[in-house]
Structure formats: C-alpha cells, structure tokens
N, C-alpha and C. Protein backbone atom coordinates (compact mmCIF):
# COMPACT_ATOMS: atom_id res chain seq x y z
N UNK A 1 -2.47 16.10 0.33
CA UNK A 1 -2.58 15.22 -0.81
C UNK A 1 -3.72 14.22 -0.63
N UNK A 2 -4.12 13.84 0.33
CA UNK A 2 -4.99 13.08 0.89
C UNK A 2 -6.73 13.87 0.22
N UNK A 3 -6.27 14.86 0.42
CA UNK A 3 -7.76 15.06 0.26
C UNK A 3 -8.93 14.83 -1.11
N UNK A 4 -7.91 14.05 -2.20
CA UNK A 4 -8.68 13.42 -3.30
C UNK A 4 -9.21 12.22 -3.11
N UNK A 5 -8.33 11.12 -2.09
CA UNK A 5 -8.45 10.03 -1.69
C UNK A 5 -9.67 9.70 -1.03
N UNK A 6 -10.21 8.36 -1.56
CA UNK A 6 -11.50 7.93 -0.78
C UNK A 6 -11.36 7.45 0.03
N UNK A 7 -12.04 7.26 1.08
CA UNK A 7 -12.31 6.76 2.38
C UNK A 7 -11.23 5.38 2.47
N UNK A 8 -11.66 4.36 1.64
CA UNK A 8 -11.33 3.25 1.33
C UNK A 8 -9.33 3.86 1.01
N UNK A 9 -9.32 3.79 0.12
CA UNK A 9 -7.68 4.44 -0.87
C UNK A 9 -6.94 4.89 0.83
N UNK A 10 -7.62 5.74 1.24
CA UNK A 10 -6.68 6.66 2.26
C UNK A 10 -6.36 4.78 3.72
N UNK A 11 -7.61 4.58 3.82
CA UNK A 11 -7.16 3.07 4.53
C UNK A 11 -6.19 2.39 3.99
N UNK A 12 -5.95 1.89 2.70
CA UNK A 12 -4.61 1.20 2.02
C UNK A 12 -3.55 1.51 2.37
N UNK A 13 -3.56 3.52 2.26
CA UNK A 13 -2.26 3.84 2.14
C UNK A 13 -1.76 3.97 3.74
N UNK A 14 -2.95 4.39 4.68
CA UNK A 14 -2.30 4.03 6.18
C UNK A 14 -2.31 2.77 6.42
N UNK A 15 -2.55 1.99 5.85
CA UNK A 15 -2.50 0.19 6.81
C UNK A 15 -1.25 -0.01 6.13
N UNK A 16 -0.55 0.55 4.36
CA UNK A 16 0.85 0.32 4.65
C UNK A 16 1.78 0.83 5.10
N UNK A 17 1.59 1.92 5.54
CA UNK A 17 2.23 2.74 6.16
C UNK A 17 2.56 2.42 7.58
N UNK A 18 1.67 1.59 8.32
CA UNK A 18 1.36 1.02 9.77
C UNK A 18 2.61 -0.06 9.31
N UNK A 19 1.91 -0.64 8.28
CA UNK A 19 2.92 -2.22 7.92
C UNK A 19 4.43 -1.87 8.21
N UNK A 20 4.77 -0.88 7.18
CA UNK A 20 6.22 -0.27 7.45
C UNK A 20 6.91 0.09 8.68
N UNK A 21 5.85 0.98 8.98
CA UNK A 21 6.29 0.92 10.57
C UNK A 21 6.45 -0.52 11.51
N UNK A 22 6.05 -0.81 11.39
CA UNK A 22 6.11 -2.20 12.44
C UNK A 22 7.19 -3.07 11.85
N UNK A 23 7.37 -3.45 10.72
CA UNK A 23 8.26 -3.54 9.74
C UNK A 23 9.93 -3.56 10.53
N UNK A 24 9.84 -2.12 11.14
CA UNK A 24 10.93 -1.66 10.82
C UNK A 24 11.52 -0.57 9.69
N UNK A 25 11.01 -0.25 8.86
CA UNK A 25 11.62 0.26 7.45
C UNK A 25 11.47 1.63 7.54
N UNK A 26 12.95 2.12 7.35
CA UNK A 26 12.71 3.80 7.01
C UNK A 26 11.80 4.33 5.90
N UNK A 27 11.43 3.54 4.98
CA UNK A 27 10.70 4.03 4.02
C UNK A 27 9.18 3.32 3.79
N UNK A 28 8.45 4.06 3.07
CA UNK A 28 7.42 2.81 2.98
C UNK A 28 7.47 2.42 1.14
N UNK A 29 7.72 1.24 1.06
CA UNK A 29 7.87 1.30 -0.49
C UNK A 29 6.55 0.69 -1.09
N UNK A 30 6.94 0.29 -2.32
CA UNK A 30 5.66 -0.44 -3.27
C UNK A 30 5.15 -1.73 -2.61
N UNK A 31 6.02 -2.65 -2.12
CA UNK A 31 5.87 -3.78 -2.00
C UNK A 31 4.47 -3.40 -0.25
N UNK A 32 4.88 -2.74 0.32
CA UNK A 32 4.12 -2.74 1.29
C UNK A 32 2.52 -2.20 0.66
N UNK A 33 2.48 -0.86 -0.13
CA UNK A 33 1.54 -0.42 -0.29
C UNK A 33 0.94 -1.66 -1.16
N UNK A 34 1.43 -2.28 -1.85
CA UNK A 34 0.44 -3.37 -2.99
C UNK A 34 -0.14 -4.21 -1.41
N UNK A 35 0.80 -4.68 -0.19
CA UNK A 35 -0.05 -5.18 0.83
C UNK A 35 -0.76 -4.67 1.36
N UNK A 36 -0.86 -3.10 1.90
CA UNK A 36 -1.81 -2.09 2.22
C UNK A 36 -3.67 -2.90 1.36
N UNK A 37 -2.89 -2.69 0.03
CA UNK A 37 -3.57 -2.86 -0.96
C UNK A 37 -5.16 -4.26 -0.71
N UNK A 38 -3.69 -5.55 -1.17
CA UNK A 38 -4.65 -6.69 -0.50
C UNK A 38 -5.22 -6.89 1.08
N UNK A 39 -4.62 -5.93 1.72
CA UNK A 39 -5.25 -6.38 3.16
C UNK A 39 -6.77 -5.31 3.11
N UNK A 40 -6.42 -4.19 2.90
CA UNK A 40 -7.86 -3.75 2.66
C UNK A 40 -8.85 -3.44 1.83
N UNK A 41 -8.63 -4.13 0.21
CA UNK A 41 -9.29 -4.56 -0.67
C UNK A 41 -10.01 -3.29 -0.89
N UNK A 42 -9.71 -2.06 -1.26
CA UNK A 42 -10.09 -1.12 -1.62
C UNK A 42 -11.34 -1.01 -2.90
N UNK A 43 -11.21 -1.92 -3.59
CA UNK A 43 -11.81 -2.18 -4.64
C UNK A 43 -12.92 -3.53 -4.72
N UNK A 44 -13.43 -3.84 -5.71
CA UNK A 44 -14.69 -4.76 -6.27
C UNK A 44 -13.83 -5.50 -7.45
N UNK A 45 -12.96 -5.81 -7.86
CA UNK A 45 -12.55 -6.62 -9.27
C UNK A 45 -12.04 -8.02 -8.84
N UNK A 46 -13.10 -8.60 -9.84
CA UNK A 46 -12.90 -10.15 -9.61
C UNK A 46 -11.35 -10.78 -9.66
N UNK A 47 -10.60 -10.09 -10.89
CA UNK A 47 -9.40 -10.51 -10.88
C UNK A 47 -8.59 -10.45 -10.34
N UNK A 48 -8.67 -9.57 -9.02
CA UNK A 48 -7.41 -9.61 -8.09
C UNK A 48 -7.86 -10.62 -6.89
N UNK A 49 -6.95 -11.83 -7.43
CA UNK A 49 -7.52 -12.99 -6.96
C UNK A 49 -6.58 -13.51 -5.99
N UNK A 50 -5.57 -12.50 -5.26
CA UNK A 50 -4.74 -12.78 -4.78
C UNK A 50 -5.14 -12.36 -2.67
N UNK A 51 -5.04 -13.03 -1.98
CA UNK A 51 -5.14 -13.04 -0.77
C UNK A 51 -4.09 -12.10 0.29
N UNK A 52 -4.42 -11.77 0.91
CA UNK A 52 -3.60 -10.58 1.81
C UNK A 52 -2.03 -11.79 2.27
N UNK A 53 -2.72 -13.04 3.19
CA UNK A 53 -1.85 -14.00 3.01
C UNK A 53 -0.98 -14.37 2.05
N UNK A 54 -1.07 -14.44 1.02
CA UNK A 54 -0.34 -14.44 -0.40
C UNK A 54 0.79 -13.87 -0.40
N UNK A 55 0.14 -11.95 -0.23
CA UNK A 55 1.29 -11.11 -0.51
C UNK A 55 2.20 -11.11 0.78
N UNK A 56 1.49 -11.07 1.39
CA UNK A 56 2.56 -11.36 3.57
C UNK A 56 3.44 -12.21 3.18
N UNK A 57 3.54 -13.13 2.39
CA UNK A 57 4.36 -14.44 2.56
C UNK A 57 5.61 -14.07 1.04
N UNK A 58 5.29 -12.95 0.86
CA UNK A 58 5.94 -12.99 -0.49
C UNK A 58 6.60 -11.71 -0.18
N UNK A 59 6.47 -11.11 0.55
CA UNK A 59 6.92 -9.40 1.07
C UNK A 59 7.52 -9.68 2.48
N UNK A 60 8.82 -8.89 2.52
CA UNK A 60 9.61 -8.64 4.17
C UNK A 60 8.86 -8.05 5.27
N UNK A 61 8.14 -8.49 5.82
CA UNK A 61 7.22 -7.34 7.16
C UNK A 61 8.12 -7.93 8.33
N UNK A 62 9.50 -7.78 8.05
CA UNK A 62 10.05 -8.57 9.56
C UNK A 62 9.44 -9.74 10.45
N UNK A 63 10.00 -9.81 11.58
CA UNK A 63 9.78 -11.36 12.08
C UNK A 63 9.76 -11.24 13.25
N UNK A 64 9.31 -9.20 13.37
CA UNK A 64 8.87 -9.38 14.89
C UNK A 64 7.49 -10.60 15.80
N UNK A 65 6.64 -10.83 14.57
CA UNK A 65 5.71 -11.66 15.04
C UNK A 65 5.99 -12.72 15.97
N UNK A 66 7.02 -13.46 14.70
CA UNK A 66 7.46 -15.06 15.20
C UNK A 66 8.36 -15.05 16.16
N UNK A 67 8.94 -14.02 16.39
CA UNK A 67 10.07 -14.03 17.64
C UNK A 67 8.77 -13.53 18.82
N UNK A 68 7.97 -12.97 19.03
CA UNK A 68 7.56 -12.18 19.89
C UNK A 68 6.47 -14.02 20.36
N UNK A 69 6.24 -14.41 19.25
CA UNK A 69 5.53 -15.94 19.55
C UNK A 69 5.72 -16.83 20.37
N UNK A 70 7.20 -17.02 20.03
CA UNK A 70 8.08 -17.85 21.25
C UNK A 70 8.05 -17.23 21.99
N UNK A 71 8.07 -16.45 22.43
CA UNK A 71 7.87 -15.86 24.10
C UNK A 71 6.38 -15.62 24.67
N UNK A 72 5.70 -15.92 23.72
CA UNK A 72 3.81 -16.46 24.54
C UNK A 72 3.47 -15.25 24.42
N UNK A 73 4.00 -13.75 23.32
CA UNK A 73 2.98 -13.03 23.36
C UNK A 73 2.76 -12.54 22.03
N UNK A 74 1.13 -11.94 21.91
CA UNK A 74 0.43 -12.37 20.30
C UNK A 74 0.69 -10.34 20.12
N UNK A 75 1.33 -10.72 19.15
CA UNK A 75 1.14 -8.97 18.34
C UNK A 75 0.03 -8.44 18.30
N UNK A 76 -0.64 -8.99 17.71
CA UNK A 76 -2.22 -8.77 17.34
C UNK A 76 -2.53 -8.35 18.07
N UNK A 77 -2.92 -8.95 19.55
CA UNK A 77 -3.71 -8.65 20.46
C UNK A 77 -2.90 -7.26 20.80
N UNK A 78 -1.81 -7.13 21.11
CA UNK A 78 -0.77 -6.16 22.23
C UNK A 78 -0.87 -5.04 20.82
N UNK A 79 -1.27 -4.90 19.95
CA UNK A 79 -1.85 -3.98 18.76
C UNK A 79 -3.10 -3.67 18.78
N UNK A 80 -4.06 -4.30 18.94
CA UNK A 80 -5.43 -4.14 19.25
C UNK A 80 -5.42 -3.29 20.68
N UNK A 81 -4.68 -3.59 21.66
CA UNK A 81 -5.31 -2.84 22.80
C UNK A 81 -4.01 -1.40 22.75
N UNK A 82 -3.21 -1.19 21.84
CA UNK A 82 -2.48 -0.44 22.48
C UNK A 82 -2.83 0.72 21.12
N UNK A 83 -3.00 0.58 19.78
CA UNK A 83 -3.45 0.92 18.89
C UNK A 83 -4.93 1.43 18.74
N UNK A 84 -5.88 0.98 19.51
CA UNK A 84 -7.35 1.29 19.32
C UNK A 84 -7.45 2.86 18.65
N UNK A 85 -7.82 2.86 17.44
CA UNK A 85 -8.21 4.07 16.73
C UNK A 85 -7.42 4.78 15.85
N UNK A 86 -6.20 4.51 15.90
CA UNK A 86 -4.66 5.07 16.21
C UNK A 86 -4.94 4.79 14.08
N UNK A 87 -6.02 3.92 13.64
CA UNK A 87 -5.38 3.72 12.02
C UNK A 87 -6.68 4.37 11.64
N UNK A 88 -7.06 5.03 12.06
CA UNK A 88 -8.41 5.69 11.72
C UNK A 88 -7.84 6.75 10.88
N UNK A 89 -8.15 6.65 9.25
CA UNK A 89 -7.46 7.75 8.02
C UNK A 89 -7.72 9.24 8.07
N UNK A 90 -8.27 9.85 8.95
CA UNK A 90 -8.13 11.11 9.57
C UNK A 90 -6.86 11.66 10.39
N UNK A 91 -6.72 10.89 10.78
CA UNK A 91 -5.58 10.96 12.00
C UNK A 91 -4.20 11.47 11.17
N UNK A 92 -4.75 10.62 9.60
CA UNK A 92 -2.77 10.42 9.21
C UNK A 92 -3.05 11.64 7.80
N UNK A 93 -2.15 12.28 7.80
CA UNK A 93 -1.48 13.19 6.34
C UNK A 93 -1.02 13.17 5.65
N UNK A 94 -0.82 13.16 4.12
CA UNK A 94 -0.13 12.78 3.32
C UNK A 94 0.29 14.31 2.59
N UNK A 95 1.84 14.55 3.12
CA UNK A 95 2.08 15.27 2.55
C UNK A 95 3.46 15.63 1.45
N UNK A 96 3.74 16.88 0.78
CA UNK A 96 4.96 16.63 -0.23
C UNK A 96 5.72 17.72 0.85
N UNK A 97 6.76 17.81 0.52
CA UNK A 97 8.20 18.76 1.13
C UNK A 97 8.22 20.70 0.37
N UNK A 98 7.91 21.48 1.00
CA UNK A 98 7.68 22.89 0.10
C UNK A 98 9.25 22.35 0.24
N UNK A 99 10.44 21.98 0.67
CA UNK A 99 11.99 22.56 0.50
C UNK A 99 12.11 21.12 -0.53
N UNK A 100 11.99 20.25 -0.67
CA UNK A 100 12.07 19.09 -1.45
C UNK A 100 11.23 18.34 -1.93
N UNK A 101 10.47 19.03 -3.17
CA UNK A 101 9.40 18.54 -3.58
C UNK A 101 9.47 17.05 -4.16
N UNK A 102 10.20 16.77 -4.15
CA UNK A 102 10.82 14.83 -4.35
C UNK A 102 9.95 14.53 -3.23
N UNK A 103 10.15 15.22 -2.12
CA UNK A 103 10.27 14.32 -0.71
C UNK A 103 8.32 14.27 -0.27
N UNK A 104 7.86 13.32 -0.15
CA UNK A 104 6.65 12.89 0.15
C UNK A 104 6.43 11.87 1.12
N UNK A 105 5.78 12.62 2.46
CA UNK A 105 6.02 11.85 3.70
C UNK A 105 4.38 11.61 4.17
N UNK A 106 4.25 10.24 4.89
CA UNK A 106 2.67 10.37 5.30
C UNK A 106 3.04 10.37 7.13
N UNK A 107 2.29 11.07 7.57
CA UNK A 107 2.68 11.99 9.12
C UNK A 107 1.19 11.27 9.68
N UNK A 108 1.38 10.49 10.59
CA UNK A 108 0.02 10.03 11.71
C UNK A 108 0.86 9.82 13.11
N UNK A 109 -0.18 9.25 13.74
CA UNK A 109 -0.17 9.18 15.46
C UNK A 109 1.22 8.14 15.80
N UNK A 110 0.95 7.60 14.59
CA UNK A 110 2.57 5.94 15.22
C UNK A 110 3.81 6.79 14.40
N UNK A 111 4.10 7.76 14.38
CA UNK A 111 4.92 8.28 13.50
C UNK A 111 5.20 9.07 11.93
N UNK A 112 6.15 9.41 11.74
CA UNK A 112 6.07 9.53 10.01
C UNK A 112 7.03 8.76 9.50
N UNK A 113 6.63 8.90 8.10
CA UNK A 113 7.49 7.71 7.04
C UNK A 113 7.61 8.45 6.10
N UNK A 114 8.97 8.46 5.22
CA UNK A 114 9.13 8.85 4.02
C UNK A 114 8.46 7.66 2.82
N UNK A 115 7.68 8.03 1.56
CA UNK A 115 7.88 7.17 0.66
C UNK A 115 8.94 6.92 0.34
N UNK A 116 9.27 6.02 -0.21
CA UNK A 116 10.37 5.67 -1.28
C UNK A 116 10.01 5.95 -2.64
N UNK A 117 11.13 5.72 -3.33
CA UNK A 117 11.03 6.44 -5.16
C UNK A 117 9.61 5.56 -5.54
N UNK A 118 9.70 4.45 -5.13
CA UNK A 118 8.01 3.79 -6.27
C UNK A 118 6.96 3.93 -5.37
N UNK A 119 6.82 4.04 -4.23
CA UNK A 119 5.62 4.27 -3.41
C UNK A 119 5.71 5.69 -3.58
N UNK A 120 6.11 6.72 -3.98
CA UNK A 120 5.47 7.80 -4.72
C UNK A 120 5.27 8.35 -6.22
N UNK A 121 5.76 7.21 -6.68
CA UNK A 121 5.31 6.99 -8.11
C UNK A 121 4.18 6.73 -8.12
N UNK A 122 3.60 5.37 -6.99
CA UNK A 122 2.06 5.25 -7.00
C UNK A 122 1.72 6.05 -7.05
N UNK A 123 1.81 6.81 -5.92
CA UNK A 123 1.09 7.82 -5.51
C UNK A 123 0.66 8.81 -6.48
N UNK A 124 1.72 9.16 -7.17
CA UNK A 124 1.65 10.20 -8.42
C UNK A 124 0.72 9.69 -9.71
N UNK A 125 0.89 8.65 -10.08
CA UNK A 125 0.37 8.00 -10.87
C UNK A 125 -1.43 7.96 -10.51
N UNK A 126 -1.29 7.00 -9.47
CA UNK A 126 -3.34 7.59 -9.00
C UNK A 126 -3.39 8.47 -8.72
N UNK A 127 -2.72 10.11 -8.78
CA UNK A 127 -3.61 11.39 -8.59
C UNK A 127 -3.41 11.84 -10.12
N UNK A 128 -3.01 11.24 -10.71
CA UNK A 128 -2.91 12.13 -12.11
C UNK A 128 -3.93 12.42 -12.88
N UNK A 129 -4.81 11.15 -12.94
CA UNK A 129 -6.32 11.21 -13.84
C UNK A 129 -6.94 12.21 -12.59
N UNK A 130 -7.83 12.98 -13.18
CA UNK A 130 -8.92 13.62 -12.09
C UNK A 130 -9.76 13.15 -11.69
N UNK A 131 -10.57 13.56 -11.03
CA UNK A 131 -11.37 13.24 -9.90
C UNK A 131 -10.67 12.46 -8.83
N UNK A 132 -12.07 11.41 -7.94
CA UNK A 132 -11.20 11.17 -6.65
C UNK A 132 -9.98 9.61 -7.32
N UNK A 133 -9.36 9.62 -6.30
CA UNK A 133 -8.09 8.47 -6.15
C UNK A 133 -8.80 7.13 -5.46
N UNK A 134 -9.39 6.08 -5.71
CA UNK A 134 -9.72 5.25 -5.35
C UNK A 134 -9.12 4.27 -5.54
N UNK A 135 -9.30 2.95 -4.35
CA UNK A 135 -8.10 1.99 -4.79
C UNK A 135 -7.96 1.41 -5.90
N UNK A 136 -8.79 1.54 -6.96
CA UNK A 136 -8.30 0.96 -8.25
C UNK A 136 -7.70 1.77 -9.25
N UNK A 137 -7.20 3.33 -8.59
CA UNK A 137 -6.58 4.09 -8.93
C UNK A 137 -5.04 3.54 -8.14
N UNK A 138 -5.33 3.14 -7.09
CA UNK A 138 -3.75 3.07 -6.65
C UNK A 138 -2.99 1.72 -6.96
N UNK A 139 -3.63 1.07 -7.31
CA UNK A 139 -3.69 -0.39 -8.10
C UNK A 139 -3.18 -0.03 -9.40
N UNK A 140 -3.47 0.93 -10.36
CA UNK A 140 -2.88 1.35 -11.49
C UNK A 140 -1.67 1.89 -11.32
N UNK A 141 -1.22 2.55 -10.13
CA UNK A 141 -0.28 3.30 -9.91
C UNK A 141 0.80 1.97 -9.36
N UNK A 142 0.18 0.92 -9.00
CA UNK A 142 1.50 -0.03 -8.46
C UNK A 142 1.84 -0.45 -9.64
N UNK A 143 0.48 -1.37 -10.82
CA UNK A 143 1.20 -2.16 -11.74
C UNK A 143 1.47 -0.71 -12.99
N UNK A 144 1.35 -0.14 -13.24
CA UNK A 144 2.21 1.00 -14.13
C UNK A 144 3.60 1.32 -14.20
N UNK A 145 4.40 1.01 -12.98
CA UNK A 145 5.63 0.85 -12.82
C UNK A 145 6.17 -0.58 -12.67
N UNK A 146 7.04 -1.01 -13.60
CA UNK A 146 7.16 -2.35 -13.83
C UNK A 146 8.56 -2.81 -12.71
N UNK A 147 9.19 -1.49 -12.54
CA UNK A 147 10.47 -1.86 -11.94
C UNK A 147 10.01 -2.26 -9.89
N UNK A 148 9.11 -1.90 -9.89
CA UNK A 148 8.49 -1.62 -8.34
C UNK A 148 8.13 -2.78 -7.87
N UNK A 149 7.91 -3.88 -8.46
CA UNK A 149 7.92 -5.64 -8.24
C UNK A 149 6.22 -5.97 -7.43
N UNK A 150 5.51 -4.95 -7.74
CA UNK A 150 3.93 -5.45 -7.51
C UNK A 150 3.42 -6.35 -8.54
N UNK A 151 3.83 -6.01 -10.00
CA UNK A 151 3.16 -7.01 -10.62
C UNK A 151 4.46 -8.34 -10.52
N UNK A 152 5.44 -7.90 -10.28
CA UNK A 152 5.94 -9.81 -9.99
C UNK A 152 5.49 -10.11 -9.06
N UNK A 153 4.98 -9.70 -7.98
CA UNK A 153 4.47 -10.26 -6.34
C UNK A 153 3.00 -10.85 -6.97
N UNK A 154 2.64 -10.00 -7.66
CA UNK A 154 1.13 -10.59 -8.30
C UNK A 154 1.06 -11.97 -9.17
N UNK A 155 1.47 -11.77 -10.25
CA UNK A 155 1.96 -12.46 -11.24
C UNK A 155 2.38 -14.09 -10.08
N UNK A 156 3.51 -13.92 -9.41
CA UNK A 156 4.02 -15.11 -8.94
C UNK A 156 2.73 -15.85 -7.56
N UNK A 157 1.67 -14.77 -7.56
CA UNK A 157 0.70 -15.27 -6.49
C UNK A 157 -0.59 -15.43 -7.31
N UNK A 158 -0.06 -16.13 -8.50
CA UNK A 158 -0.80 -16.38 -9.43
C UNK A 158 -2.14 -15.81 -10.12
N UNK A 159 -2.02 -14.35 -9.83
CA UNK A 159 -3.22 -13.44 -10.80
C UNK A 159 -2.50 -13.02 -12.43
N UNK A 160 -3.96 -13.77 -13.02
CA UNK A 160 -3.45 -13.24 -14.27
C UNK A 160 -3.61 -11.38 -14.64
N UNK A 161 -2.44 -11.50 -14.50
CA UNK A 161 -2.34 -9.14 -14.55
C UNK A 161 -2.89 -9.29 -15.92
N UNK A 162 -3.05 -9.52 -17.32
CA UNK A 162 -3.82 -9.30 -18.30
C UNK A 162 -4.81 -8.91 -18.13
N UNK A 163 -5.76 -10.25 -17.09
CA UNK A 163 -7.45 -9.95 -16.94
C UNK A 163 -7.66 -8.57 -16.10
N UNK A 164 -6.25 -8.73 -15.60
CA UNK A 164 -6.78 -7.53 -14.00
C UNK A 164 -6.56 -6.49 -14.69
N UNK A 165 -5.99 -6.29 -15.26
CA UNK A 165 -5.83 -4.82 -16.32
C UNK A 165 -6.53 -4.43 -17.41
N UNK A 166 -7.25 -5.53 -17.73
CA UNK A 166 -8.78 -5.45 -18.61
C UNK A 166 -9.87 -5.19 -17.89
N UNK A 167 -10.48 -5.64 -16.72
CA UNK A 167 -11.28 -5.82 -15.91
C UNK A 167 -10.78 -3.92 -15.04
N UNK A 168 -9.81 -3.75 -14.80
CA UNK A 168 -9.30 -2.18 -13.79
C UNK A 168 -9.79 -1.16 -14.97
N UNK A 169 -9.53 -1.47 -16.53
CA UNK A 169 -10.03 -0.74 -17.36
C UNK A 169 -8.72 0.63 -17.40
N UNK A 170 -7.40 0.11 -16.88
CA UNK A 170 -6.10 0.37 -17.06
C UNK A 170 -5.65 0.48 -18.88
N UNK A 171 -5.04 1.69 -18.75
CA UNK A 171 -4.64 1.82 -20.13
C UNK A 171 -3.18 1.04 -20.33
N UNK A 172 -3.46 0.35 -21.42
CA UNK A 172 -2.34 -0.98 -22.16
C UNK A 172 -1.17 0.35 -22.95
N UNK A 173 -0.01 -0.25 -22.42
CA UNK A 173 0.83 0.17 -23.04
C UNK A 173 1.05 -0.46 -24.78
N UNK A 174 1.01 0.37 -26.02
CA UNK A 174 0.95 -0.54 -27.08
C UNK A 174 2.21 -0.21 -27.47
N UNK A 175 2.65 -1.24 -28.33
CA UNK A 175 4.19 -1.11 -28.95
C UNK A 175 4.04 -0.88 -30.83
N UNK A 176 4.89 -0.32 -31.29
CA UNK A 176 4.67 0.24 -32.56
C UNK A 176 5.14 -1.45 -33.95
C-alpha cells in the first residue's frame, strides 16, 4: 500500500506508528497519525498553524517520558542511540490482510501495529483520489472523518479548519 505514498506521507505514517508503539497502544489510531502528521509536516499550507507541541499535549503518548525523567534518564537520547535508522520509511510496510481485508497492519523493524477503524479510514480516504498520497492527502483523510477527533484536536489548538480546508483545496461537504 505504501507504494503510492511520498517520501514525506510514508514518514508521517511511520513516525505515528513509532508514536504508538512507544505509546504503548495495540492500535495506531487517528489521534496519533494527525501527530505523525504535525511532527513531520508533510506538507507547505500556511493554515496548519498548529505545532507538534500542541498536538503532544492534547493526545495520550503515555508518560513513559516523565517517569523515565525522575530517574535521570532522557528517552530521546536512549532512542537516538538505540533506534539509529530503525524510522527510515523503507524499512516499514503497509499492508491489508488477503484473510481480513478490514485488517490493515503497518509491519517495520520496532514491530507491527494494527490500524484502528479511523486510522484506516485515513488511510483509505488519501489513496482514493489517484495519483501519489501526499501529506495533504492524509490530512484530508484525518479531517474527512468527523468522528476520529483530528479536527477537534485541531480546532481546540486553535486552527481555523475553514481556512485549512480552503487553502488543502479539500472538497466541502454541501448541505441541500
């Protein structure tokens, strides 16, 4: 499935996928991939005016950090030396289930992860238009599903989703 994805897009979807993992979480859902999202800024649009910090503080990534703090040692670093290369978007696969085509798992070096129901809605959603999947394809695929809580994580980290959905050049749902 990967192989529509740009260089950039395929980084989003492994840095949330990494997130999850570290996390803790059997699944990787929306809320991580919209952080995937802001941490590696896949895209150029002025209106997503929201900071990787923003969404971290507004999303569960567990609390291995702050516990591991009090004891004098830095994640970061003990990730940097034990991780080197390990998120490089070659490494990782994104694939669907031939026995359960529901089931859509991304398979790399730190493990595999099942999506969850809206992190493969994204997913589905940015491969649907043709050509390649770029992150402002997977950006359509978070705020397109309203139940998946990217645009409340947005919205409440104060981006106006109007402009960003004028500016993404996202098709407006119209009402009769």
């Amino acid at each position: 499935m990967f192989a529509r994805f740009t260089e950039d897009a395929r980084r989003a979807v492994v840095k949330a996928g990494i997130l999850a993992l570290d996390a803790g979480r059997s699944a990787l859902d929306a809320d991580l991939m919209l952080l995937g999202v802001a941490e590696m800024r896949p895209f150029s649009l002025r209106s997503f005016t929201v900071s990787a910090a923003d969404v971290r503080a507004r999303v569960d990534v567990g609390d291995a950090r702050s516990l591991l703090a009090t004891l004098g040692i830095d994640l970061d670093a003990v990730h940097r030396r034990t991780r080197a290369g390990l998120d490089a978007p070659g490494l990782w696969t994104l694939r669907r289930s031939r026995v359960r085509p529901l089931r859509v798992t991304l398979y790399g070096p730190l493990g595999e992860l099942p999506l969850a129901m809206h992190a493969r809605k994204v997913i589905e959603v940015a491969m649907w238009r043709p050509g390649p999947v770029t992150g402002q394809c997977l950006l359509w695929g978070l705020l397109a599903d309203h139940t998946n809580g990217a645009a409340a994580i947005l919205r409440d980290a104060g981006v106006d989703l109007s402009a960003l959905v004028r500016e993404a050049r996202m098709p407006a749902r119209r009402t009769a």
